[in-house]
Structures are given as structure tokens and as C-alpha cells.
Protein backbone atom coordinates (compact mmCIF):
# COMPACT_ATOMS: atom_id res chain seq x y z
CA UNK A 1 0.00 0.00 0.00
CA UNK A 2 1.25 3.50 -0.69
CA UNK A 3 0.13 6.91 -0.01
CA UNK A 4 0.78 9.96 -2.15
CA UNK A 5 -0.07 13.43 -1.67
CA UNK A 6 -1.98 15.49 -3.92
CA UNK A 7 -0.96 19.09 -3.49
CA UNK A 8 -3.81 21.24 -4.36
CA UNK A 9 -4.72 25.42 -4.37
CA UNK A 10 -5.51 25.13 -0.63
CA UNK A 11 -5.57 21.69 0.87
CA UNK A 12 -4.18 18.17 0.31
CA UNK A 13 -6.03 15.24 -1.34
CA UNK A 14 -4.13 11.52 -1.02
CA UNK A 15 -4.64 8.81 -3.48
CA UNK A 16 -4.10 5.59 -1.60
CA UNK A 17 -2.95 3.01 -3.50
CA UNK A 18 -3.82 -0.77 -2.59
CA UNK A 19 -2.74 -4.07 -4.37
CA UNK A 20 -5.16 -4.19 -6.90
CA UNK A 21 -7.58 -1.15 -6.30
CA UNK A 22 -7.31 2.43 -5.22
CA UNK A 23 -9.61 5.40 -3.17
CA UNK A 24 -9.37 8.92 -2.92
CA UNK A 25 -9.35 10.74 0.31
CA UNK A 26 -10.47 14.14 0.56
CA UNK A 27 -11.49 16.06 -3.27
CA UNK A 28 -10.20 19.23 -2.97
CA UNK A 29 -11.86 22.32 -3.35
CA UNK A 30 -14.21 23.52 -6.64
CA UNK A 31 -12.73 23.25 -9.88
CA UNK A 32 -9.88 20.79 -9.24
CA UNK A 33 -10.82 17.52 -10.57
CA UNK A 34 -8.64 17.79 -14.03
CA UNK A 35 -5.95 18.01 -11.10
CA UNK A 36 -6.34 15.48 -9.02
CA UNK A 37 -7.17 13.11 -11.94
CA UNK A 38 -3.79 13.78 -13.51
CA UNK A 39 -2.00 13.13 -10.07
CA UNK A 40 -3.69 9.86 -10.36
CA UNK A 41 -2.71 8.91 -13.52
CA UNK A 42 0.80 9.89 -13.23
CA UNK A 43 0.81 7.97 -9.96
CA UNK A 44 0.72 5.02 -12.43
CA UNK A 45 -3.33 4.39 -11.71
CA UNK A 46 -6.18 3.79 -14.30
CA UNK A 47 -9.27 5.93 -12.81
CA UNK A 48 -11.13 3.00 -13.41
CA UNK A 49 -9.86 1.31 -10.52
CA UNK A 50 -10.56 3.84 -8.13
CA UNK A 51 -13.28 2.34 -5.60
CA UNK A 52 -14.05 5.38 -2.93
CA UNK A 53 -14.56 8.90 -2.63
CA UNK A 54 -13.79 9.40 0.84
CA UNK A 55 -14.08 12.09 2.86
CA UNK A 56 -12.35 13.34 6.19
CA UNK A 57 -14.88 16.18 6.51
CA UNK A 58 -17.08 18.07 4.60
CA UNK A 59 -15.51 21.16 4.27
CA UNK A 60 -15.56 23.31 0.91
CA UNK A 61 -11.56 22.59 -0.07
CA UNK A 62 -12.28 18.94 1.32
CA UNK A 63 -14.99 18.17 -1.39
CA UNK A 64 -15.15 21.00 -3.18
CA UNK A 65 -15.40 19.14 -6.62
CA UNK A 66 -16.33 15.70 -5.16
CA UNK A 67 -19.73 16.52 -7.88
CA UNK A 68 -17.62 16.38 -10.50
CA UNK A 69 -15.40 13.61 -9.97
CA UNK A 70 -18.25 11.48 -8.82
CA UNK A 71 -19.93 12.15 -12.34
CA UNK A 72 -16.54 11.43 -14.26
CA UNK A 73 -15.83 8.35 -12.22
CA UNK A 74 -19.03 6.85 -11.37
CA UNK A 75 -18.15 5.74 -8.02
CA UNK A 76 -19.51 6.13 -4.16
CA UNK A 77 -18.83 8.84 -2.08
CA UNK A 78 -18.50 8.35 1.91
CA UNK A 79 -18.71 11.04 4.41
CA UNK A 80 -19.67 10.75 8.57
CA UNK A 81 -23.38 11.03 8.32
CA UNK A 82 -22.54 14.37 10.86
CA UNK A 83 -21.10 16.18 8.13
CA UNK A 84 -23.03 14.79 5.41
CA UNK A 85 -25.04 17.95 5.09
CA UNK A 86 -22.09 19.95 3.82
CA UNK A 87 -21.80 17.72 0.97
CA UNK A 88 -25.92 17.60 0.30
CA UNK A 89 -25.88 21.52 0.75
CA UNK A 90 -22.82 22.84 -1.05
CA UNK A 91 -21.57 24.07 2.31
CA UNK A 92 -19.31 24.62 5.31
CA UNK A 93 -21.66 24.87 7.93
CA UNK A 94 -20.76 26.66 10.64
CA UNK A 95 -17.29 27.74 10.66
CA UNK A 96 -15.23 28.41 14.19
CA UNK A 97 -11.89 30.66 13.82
CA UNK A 98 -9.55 29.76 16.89
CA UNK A 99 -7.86 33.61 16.36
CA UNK A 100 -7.75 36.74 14.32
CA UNK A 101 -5.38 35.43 11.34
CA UNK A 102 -7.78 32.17 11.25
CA UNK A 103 -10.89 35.02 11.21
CA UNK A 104 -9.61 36.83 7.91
CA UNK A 105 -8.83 33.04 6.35
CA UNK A 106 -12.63 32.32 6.74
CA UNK A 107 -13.31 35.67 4.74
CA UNK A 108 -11.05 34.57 1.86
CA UNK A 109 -11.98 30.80 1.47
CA UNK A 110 -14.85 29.79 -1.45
CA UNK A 111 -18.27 29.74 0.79
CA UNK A 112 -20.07 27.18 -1.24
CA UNK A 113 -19.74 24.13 -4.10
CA UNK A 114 -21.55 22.62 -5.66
CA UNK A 115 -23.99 20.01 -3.55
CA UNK A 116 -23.54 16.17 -3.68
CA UNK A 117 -25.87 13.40 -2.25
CA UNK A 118 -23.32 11.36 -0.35
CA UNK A 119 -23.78 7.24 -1.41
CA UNK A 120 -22.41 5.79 2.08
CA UNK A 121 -23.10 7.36 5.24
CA UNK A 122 -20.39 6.49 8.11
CA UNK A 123 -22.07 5.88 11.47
CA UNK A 124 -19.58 3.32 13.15
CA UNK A 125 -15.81 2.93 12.76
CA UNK A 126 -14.81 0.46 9.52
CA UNK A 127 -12.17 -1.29 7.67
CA UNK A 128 -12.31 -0.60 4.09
CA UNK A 129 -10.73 -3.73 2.82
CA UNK A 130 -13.53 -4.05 0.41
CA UNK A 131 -12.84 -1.26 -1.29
CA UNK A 132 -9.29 -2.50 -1.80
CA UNK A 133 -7.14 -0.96 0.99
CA UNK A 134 -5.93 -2.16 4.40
CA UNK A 135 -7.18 0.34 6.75
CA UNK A 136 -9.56 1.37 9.50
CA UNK A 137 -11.85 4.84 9.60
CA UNK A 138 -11.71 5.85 12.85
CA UNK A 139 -13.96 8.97 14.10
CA UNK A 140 -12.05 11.59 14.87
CA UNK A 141 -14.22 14.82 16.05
CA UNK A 142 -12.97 18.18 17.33
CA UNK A 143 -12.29 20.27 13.69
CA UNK A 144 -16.04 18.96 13.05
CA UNK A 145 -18.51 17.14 14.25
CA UNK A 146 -18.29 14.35 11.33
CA UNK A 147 -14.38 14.39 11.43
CA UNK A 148 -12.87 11.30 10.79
CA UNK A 149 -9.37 9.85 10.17
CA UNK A 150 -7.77 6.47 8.47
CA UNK A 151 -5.37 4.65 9.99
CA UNK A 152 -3.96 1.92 7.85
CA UNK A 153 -2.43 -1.45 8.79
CA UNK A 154 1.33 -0.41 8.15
CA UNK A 155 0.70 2.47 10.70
CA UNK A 156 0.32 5.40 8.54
CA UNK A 157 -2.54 7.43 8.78
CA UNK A 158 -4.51 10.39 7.14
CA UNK A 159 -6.05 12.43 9.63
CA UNK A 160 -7.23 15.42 7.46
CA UNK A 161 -7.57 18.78 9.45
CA UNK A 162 -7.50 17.09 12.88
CA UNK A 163 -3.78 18.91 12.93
CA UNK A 164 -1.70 21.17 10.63
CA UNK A 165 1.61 21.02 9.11
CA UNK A 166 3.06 24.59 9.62
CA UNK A 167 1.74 27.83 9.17
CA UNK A 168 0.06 29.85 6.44
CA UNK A 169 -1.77 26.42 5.65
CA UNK A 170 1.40 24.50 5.51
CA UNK A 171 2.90 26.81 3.11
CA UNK A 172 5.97 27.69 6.02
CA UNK A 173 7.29 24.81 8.30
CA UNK A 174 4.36 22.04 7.04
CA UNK A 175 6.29 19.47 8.90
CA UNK A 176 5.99 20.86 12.38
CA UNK A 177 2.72 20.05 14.21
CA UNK A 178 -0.27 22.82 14.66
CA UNK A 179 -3.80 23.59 15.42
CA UNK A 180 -5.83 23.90 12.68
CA UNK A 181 -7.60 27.54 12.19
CA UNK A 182 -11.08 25.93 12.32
CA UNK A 183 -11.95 24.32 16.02
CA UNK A 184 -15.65 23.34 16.21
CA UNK A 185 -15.10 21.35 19.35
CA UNK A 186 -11.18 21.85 21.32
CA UNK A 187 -12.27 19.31 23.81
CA UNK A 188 -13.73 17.03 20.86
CA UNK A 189 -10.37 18.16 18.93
CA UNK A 190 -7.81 17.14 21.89
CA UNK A 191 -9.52 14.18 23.15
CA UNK A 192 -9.33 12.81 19.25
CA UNK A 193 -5.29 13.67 18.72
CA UNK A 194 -4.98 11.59 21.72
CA UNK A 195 -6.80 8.75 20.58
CA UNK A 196 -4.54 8.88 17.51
CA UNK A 197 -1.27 9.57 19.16
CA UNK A 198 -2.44 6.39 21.44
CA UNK A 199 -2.69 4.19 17.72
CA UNK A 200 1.33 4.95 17.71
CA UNK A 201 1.23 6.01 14.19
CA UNK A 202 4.75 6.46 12.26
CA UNK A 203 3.45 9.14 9.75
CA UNK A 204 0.49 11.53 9.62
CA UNK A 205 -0.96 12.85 6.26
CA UNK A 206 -2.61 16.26 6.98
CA UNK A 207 -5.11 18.20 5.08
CA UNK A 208 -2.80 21.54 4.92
CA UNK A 209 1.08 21.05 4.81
CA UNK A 210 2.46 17.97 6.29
CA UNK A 211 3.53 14.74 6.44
CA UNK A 212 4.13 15.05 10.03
CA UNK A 213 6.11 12.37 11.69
CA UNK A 214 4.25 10.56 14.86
CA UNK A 215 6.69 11.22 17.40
CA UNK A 216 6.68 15.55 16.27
CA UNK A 217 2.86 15.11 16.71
CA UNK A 218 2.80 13.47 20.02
CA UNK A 219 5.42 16.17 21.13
CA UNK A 220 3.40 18.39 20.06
CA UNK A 221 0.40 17.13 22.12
CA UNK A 222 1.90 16.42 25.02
CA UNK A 223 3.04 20.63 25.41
CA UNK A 224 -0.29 21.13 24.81
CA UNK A 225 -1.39 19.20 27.92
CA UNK A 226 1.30 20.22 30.22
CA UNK A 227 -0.04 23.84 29.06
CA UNK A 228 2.85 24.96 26.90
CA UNK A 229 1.26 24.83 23.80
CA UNK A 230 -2.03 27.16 23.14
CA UNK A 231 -4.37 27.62 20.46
């Protein structure tokens, strides 16, 4: 199995390669399905053996052109039934800044895209060997309610915005553990990045810079806890 980043305009999407088949995790925001289809293809994958639009959340640069890929591609898409709204409406919901710079970022991102009736709701924690890769979905609240992440059996995992590579959305220092600007839940958010730190993961595929290595991010938690670390 192999994981490969899709850089996009504002956010990361991975195509996660499995023996035989292939999903996509997280589509990116409107207007960037020529994109991520030509990542796939030079990754060395036919389209036609992707299996899985998945979702981490349903934020607009998350699934922004999920609609258009699902039409080109034919396949389901999978969201937490929580967040499944965003995709059905075309948008974010409501959207909680944790400080000033993350207030003006909410000004400048897209507000809406176009709407998407999700095929598979998630409502309990699954392995998605039938769609061809060895992993688990694991919920992950805290950046929203329907936040989720994937940990996979070699001990990588893609936890979308649950943390942050960097600063300026990864663009400086992605490799070095932070919040994300958007915090629906910081209770929800910490109690999550500790049930992920406890999964002893080696590497951690964000939604906005990364990868971050597992021991950075469990430094990084563990300041937070003992206070040294705020939001």
C-alpha cells in the first residue's frame, strides 16, 4: 500500500494506492478535478480502478469538486453522516476561527460548491478492505462534528484537518505540528489527537502542509497538555 499526496490550491487530497484497487481521500476544493485526476494517472493508476470517494470532513476545499469527480468516475462517495449535510448543501456549515489570522482566512476561502448526495453514510468505525485498501476509519471529532481519520495497517494514517503542518496552511514549516484555524469542538479536537497519538502512528498525512512524523505530533500534544502549547 502507498500513499501519495496530492498538493492542491488550498488543501491536500491523497490517493491511496492498494494491491489491486485504489480510493481517494479528501477532493479538494471547486474546480480541481482535471488536477487530481492527472495526479492519479501519473501515480501510475487507471481511474477505473478507483473504488471510494472518501471524505475526512465536509468542508468546501475537502470536497469541493467531489460533484464532479463522482460524475466522471461513477463511483460512491463516503462522508460521517454528521457532516453529510455539507456535501448535500454545497456548504461549510458553521465555521469556528480559533484567532484573528484564522478570522480573515474564513473571509477569503470559497463559501459554497456545488452540492452532492453522499452514497455511504459512516455511522460506526470500519475497515475498508472491500474497497481495496488495508485500513480502519476511525472517528475523529474536534475540527467537526463528522471528522474522521484512516489509519492503515502499516501504521500510517490520514487524519485530514485534525492537525496542521506549519503555518500559512502548511505553506511555512508544514512538517511541524499545529492547530488547525477551524476548532468546532477543542475538547472534541484534543480528546481525538490523543486517541490517535495512542494508535502509535509512524506518519500523519494532513489536510494543509504535512507529512508530520508521529513522534513531532505526540510532542506536540503532550506541550499542549502540560499547558505549553495554546491555540
Amino acid at each position: 500500500m502507498k500513499i501519495i499526496k496530492i498538493k492542491l490550491s488550498i488543501s491536500n487530497a491523497y490517493l491511496v494506492k492498494g494491491n489491486s484497487k485504489s480510493i481517494l481521500v479528501d477532493e479538494g476544493a471547486p474546480n480541481e478535478a482535471d488536477k487530481i485526476l492527472s495526479a492519479v494517472q501519473e501515480a501510475g493508476v487507471n481511474p477505473r480502478d478507483l473504488t471510494l470517494l472518501l471524505h475526512t470532513h465536509g468542508h468546501v476545499d475537502h470536497a469541493g469538486s467531489t460533484a464532479e469527480l463522482k460524475r466522471r468516475l461513477g463511483i460512491p462517495t463516503a462522508i460521517h453522516s454528521l457532516d453529510a449535510f455539507m456535501l448535500r448543501t454545497g456548504s461549510n456549515g458553521i465555521v469556528k476561527p480559533r484567532n484573528f489570522e484564522a478570522q480573515i482566512i474564513k473571509e477569503i476561502i470559497p463559501k459554497s460548491f456545488e452540492k452532492s448526495e453522499p452514497d455511504l453514510l459512516i455511522n460506526e468505525e470500519l475497515r475498508l478492505d472491500e474497497f481495496g485498501v488495508a485500513g480502519k476509519i476511525v472517528f475523529t471529532t474536534g475540527h467537526t462534528k463528522g471528522s474522521i481519520s484512516i489509519l492503515f495497517d502499516n501504521q500510517d494514517a490520514i487524519i485530514g484537518d485534525l492537525m496542521m503542518g506549519g503555518i500559512m496552511g502548511g505553506a511555512l514549516f508544514g512538517t511541524h505540528p499545529n492547530y488547525h484555524y477551524f476548532i468546532d469542538d477543542l475538547d472534541d479536537l484534543h480528546a481525538s489527537m490523543k486517541k490517535i497519538i495512542g494508535m502509535k502512528p509512524s506518519t500523519l498525512y494532513v489536510g494543509h502542509g504535512g507529512p508530520l512524523m508521529g513522534k513531532d505530533a505526540e510532542g506536540y500534544f503532550l506541550k499542549i497538555m502540560n499547558g505549553r502549547e495554546s491555540i
